[in-house]
C-alpha atoms as a PDB file:
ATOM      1  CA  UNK A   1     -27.130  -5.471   3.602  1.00  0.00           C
ATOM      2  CA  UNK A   2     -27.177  -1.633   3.304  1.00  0.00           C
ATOM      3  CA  UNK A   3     -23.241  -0.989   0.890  1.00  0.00           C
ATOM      4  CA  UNK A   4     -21.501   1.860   3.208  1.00  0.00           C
ATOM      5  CA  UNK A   5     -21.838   5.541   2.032  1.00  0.00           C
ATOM      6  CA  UNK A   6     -18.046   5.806   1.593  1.00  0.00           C
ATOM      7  CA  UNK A   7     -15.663   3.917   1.301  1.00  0.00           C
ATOM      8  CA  UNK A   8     -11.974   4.600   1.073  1.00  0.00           C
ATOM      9  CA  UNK A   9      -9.184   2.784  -0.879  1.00  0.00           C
ATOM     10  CA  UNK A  10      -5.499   3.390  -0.088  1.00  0.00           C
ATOM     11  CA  UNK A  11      -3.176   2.786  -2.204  1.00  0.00           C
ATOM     12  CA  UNK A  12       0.560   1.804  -0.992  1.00  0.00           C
ATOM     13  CA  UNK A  13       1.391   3.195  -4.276  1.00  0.00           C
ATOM     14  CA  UNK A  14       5.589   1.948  -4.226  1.00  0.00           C
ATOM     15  CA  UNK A  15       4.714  -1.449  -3.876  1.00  0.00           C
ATOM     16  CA  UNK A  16       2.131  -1.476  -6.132  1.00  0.00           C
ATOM     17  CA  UNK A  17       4.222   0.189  -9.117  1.00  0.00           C
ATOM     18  CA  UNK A  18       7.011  -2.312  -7.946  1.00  0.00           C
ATOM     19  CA  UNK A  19       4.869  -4.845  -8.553  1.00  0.00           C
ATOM     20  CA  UNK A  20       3.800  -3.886 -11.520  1.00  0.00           C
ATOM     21  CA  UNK A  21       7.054  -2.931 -13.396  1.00  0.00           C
ATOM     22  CA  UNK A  22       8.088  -6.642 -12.490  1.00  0.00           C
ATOM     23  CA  UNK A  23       4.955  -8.364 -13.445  1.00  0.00           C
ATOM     24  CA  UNK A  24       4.791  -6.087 -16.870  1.00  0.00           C
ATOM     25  CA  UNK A  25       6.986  -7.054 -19.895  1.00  0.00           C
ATOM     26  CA  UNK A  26       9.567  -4.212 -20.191  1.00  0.00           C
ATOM     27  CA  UNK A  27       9.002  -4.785 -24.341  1.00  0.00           C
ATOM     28  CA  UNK A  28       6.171  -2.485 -23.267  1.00  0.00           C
ATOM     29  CA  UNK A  29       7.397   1.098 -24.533  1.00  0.00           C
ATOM     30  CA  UNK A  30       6.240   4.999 -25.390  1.00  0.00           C
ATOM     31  CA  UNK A  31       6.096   5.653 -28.848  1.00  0.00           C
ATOM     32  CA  UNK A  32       9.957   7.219 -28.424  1.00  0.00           C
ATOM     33  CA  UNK A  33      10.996   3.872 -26.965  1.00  0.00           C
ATOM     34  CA  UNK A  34      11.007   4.708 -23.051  1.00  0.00           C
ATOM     35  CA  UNK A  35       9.889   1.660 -20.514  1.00  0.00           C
ATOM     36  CA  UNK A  36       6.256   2.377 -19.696  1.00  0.00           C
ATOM     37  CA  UNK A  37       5.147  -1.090 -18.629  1.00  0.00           C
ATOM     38  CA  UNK A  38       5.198   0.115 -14.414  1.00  0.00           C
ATOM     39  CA  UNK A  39       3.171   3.222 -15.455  1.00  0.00           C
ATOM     40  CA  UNK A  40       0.325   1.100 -17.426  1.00  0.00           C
ATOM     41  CA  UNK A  41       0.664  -1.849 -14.842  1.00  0.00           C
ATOM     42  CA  UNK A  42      -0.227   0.161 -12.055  1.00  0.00           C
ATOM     43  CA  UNK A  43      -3.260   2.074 -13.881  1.00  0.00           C
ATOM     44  CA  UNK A  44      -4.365  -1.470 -15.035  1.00  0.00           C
ATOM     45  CA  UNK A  45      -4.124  -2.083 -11.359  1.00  0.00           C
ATOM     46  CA  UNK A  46      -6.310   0.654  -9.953  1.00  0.00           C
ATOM     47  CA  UNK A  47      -8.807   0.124 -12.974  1.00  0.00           C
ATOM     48  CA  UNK A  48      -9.193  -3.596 -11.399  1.00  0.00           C
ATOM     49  CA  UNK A  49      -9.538  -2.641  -7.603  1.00  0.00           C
ATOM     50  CA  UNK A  50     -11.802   0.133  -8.232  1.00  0.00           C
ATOM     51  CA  UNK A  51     -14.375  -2.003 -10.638  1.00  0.00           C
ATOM     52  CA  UNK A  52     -13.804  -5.376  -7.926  1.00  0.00           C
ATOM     53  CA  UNK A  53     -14.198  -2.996  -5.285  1.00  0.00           C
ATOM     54  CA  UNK A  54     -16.340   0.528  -5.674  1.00  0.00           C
ATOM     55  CA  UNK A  55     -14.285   2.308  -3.208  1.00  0.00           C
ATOM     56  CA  UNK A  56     -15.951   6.444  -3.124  1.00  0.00           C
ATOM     57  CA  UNK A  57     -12.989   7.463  -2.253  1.00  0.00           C
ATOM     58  CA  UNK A  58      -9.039   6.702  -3.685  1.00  0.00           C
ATOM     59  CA  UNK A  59      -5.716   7.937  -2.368  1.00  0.00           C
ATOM     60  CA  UNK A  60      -2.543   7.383  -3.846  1.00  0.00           C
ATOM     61  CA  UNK A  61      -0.301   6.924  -0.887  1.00  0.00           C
ATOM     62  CA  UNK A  62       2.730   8.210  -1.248  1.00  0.00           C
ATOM     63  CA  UNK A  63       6.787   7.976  -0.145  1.00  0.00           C
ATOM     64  CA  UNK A  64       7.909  11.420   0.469  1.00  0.00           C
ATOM     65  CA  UNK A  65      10.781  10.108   1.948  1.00  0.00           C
ATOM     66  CA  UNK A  66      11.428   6.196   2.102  1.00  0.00           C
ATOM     67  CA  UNK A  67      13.844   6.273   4.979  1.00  0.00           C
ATOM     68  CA  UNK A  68      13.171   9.095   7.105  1.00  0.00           C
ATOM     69  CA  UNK A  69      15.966  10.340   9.219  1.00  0.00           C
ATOM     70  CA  UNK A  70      14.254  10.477  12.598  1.00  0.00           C
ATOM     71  CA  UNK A  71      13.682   6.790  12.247  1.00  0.00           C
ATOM     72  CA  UNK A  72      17.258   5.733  11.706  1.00  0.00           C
ATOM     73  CA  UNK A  73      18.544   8.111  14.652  1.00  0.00           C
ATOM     74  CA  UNK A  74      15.971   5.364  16.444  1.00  0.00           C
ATOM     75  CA  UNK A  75      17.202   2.488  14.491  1.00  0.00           C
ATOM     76  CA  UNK A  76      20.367   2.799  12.252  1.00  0.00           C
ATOM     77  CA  UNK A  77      20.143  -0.443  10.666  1.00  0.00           C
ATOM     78  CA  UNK A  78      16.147   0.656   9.370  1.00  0.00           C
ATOM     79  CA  UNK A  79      15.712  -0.352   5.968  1.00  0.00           C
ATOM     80  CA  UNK A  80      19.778  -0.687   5.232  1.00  0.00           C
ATOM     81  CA  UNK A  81      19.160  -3.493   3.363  1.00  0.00           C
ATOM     82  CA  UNK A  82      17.484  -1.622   0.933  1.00  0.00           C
ATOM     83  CA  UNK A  83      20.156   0.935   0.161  1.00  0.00           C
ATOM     84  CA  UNK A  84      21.920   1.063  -3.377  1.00  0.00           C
ATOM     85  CA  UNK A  85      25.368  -0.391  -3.127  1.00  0.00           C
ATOM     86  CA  UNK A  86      27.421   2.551  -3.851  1.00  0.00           C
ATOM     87  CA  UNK A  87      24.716   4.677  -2.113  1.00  0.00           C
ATOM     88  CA  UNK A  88      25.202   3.755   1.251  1.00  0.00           C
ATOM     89  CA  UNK A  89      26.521   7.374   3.001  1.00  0.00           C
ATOM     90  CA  UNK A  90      23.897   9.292   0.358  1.00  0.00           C
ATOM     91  CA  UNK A  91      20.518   7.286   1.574  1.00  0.00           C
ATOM     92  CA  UNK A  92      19.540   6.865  -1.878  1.00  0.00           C
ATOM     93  CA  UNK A  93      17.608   3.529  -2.604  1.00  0.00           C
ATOM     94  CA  UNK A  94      18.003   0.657  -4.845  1.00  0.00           C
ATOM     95  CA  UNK A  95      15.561   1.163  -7.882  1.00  0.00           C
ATOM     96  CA  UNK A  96      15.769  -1.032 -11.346  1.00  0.00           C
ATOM     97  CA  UNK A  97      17.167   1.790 -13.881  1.00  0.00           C
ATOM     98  CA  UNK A  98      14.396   1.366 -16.226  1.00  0.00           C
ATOM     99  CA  UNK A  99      11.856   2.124 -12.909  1.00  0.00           C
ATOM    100  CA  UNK A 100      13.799   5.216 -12.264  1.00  0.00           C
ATOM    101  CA  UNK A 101      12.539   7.701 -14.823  1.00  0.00           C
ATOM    102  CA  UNK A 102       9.256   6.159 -14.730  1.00  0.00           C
ATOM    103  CA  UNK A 103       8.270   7.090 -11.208  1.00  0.00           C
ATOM    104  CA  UNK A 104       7.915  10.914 -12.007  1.00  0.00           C
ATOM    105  CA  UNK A 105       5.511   9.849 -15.619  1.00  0.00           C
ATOM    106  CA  UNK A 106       3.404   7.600 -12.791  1.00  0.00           C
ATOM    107  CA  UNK A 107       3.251  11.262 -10.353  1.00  0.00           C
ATOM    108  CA  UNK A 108       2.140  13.456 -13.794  1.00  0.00           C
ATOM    109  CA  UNK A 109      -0.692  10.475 -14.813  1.00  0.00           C
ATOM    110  CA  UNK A 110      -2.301  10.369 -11.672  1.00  0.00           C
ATOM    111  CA  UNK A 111      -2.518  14.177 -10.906  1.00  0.00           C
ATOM    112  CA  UNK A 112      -3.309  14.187 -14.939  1.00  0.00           C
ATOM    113  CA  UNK A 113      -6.758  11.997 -14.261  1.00  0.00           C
ATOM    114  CA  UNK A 114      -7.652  13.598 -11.082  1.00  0.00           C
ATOM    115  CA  UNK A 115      -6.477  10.517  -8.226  1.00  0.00           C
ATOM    116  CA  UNK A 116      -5.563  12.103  -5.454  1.00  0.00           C
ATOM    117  CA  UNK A 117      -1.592  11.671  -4.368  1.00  0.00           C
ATOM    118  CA  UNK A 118      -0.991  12.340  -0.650  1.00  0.00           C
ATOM    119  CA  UNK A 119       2.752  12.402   0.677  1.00  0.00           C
ATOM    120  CA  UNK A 120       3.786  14.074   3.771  1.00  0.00           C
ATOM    121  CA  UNK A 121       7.933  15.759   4.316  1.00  0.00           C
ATOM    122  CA  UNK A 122       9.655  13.172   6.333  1.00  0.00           C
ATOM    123  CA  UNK A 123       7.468  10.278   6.285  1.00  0.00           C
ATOM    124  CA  UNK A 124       6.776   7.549   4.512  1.00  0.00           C
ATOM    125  CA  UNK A 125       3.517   5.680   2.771  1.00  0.00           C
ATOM    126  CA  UNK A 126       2.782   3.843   5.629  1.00  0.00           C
ATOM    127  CA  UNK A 127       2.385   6.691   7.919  1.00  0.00           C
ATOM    128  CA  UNK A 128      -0.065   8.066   5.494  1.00  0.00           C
ATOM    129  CA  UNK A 129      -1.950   4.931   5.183  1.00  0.00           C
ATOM    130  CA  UNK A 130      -2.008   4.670   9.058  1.00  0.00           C
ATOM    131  CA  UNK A 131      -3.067   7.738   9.662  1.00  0.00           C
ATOM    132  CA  UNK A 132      -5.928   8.312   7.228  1.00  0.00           C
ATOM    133  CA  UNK A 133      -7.081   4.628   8.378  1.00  0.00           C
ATOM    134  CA  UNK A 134      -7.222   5.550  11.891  1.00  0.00           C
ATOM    135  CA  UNK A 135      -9.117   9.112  10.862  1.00  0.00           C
ATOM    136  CA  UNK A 136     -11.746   7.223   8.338  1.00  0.00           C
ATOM    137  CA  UNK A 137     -15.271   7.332   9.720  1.00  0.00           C
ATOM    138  CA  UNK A 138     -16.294   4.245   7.000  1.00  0.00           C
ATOM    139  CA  UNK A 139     -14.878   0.780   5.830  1.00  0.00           C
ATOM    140  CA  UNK A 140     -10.851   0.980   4.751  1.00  0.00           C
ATOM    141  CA  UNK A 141      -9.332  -0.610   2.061  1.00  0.00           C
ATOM    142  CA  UNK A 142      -5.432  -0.767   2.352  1.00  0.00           C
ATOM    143  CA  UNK A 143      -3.849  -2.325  -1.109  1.00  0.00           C
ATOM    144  CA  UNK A 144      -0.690  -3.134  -0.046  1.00  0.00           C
ATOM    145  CA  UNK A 145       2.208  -5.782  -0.732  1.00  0.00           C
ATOM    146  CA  UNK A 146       3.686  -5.419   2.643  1.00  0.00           C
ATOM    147  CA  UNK A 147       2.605  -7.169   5.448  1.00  0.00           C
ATOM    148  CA  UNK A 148       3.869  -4.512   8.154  1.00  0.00           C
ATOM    149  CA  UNK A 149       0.509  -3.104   7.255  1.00  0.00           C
ATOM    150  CA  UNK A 150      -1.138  -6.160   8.658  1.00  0.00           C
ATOM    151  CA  UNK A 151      -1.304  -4.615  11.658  1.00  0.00           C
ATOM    152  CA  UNK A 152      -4.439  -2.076  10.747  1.00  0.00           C
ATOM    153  CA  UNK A 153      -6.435  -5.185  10.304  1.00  0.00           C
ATOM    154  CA  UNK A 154      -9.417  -4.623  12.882  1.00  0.00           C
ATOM    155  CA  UNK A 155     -12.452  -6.451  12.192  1.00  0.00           C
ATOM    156  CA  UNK A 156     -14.989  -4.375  14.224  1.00  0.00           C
ATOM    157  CA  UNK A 157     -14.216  -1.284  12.349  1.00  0.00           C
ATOM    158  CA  UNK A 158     -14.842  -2.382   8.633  1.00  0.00           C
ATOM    159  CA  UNK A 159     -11.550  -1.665   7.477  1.00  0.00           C
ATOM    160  CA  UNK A 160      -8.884  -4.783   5.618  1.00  0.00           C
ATOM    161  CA  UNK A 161      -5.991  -5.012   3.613  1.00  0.00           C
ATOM    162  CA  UNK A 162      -6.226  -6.283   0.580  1.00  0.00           C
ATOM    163  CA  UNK A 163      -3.006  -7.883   0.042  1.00  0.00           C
ATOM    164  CA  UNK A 164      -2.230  -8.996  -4.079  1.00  0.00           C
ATOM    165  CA  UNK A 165      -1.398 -12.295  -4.985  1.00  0.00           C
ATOM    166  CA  UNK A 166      -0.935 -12.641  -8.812  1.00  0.00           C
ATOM    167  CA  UNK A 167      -1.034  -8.459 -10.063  1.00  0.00           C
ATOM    168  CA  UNK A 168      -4.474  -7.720  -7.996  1.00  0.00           C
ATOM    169  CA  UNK A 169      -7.094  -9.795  -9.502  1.00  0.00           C
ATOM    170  CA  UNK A 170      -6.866 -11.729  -6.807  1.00  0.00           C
ATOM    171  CA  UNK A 171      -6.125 -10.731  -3.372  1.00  0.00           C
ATOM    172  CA  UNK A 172      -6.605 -11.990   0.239  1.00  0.00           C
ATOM    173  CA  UNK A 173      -7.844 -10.187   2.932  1.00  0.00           C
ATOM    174  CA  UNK A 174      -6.692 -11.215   6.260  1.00  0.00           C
ATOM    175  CA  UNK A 175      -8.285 -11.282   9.284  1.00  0.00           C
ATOM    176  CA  UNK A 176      -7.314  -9.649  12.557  1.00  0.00           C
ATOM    177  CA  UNK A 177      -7.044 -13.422  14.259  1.00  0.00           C
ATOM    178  CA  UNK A 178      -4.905 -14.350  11.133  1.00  0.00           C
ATOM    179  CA  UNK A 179      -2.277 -11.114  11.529  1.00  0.00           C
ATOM    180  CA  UNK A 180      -1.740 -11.876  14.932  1.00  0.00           C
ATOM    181  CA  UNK A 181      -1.120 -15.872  14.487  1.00  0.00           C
ATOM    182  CA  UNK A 182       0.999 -15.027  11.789  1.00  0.00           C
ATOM    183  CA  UNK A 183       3.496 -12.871  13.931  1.00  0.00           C
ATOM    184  CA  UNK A 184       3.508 -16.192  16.609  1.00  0.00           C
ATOM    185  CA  UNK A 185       1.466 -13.496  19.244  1.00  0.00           C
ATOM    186  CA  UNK A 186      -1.521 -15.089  20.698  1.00  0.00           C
ATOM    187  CA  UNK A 187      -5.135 -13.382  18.968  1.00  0.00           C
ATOM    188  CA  UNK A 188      -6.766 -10.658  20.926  1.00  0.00           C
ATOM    189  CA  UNK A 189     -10.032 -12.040  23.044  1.00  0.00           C
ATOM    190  CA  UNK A 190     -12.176  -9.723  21.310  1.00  0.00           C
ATOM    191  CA  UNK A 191     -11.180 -11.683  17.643  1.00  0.00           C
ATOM    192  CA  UNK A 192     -13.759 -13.700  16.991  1.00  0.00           C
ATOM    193  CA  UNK A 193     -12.455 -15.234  13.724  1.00  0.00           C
ATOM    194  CA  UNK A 194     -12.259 -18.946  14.062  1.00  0.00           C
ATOM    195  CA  UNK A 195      -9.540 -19.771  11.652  1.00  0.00           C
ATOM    196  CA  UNK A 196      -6.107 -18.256  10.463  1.00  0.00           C
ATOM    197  CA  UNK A 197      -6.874 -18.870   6.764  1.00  0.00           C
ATOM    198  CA  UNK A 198      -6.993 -15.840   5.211  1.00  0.00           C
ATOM    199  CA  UNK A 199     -10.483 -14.438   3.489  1.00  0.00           C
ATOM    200  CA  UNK A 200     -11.048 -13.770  -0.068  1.00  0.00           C
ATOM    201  CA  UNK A 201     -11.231  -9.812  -0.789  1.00  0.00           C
ATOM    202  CA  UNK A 202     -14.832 -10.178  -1.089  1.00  0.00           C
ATOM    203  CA  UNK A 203     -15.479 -11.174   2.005  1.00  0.00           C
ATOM    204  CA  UNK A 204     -16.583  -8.995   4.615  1.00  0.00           C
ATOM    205  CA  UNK A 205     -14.105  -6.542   5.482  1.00  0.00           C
ATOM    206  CA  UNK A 206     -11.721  -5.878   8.248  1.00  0.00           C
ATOM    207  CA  UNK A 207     -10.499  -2.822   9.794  1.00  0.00           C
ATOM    208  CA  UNK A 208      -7.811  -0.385  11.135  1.00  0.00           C
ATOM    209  CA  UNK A 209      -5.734  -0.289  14.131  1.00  0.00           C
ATOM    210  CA  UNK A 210      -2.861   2.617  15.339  1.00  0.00           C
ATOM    211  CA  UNK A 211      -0.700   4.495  12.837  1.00  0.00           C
ATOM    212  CA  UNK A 212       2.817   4.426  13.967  1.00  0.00           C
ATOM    213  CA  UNK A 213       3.477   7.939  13.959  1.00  0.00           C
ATOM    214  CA  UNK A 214       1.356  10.278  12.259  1.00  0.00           C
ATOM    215  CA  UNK A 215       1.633  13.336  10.083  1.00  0.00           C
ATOM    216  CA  UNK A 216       1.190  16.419  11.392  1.00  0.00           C
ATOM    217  CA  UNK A 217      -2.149  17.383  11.149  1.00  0.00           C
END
């Protein structure tokens, strides 16, 4: 089989450098002593998927703003549980303090070695992610952690979330039949996957579905 001309990798870039500043001794530390182990656990990351998977094009996804307004006018409760204690009336959200000041070193590195880092006023990863998906002419990759994302997943289009299970050497890619069993919704007639068990990443890929509500263009 012919490999695609392109194809894209998006990066939900929070939960990845969540999941690496947990998954990363904290002992691991600039030579002035700062915590650097999120920073080198998320380039260690992207060095992985990008030799596993030879995406042509990478995007660093990012949250411009984690809990956009217009979405708790719709739903006041959206994402409350994720609010700092003693934050609650500010909108400020929970972050480990030695993640904190690392988040703006993980902004300068990537701009610093050229990975592109798209995040739109008022809207959050996803959004990006769902948009560019839905725009890509080629095969999608999604890395994500959060399964909201699962709903991209589209087979015909060549587009899949790669979804980590221990740091990203290993991750499974669902497919569409499995994202729909797994929210208890009966599988589109067009799926065609037999099973709910979900694929290695090496398997052939899925694809994208609807962004919720897109950037402006």
């Amino acid at each position: 089989m012919t490999a695609p001309a392109t194809r894209l990798m998006l990066l939900d870039s929070a939960s990845l450098y969540f999941r690496a500043f947990f998954g990363v001794p904290d002992s691991l530390r600039s030579p002035d002593g700062q915590p650097v182990n999120a920073v080198r656990g998320l380039l260690e990351f992207i060095t992985r998927l990008v030799q596993d998977h030879s995406p042509t094009h990478l995007v660093a996804c990012w949250d411009a703003d984690w809990r956009p307004q217009w979405r708790v006018e719709l739903i006041p409760s959206y994402k409350t549980h994720r609010l700092a204690a003693d934050a609650r009336t500010e909108g400020e959200e929970e972050i480990p303090d030695q993640l904190s000041p690392q988040v703006p070193v993980i902004e300068a590195v990537l701009d610093a070695i050229g990975i592109a880092r798209i995040g739109v006023p008022d809207y959050e990863a996803d959004d990006i992610i769902g948009t560019l998906t839905a725009r890509a002419t080629g095969p999608v990759d999604v890395v994500t952690g959060d399964r909201d994302l699962f709903q991209l997943v589209d087979d015909a289009r060549g587009v899949r979330v790669l979804y980590p299970i221990k740091g990203v050497a290993r991750c499974n890619s669902p497919t569409r039949h499995c994202c729909w069993r797994s929210t208890g919704s009966p599988a589109p007639s067009t799926s065609t996957s037999p099973s709910c068990a979900a694929t290695p990443a090496t398997a052939s890929p899925a694809s994208p579905a609807s962004a919720r509500r897109p950037p402006p263009s």
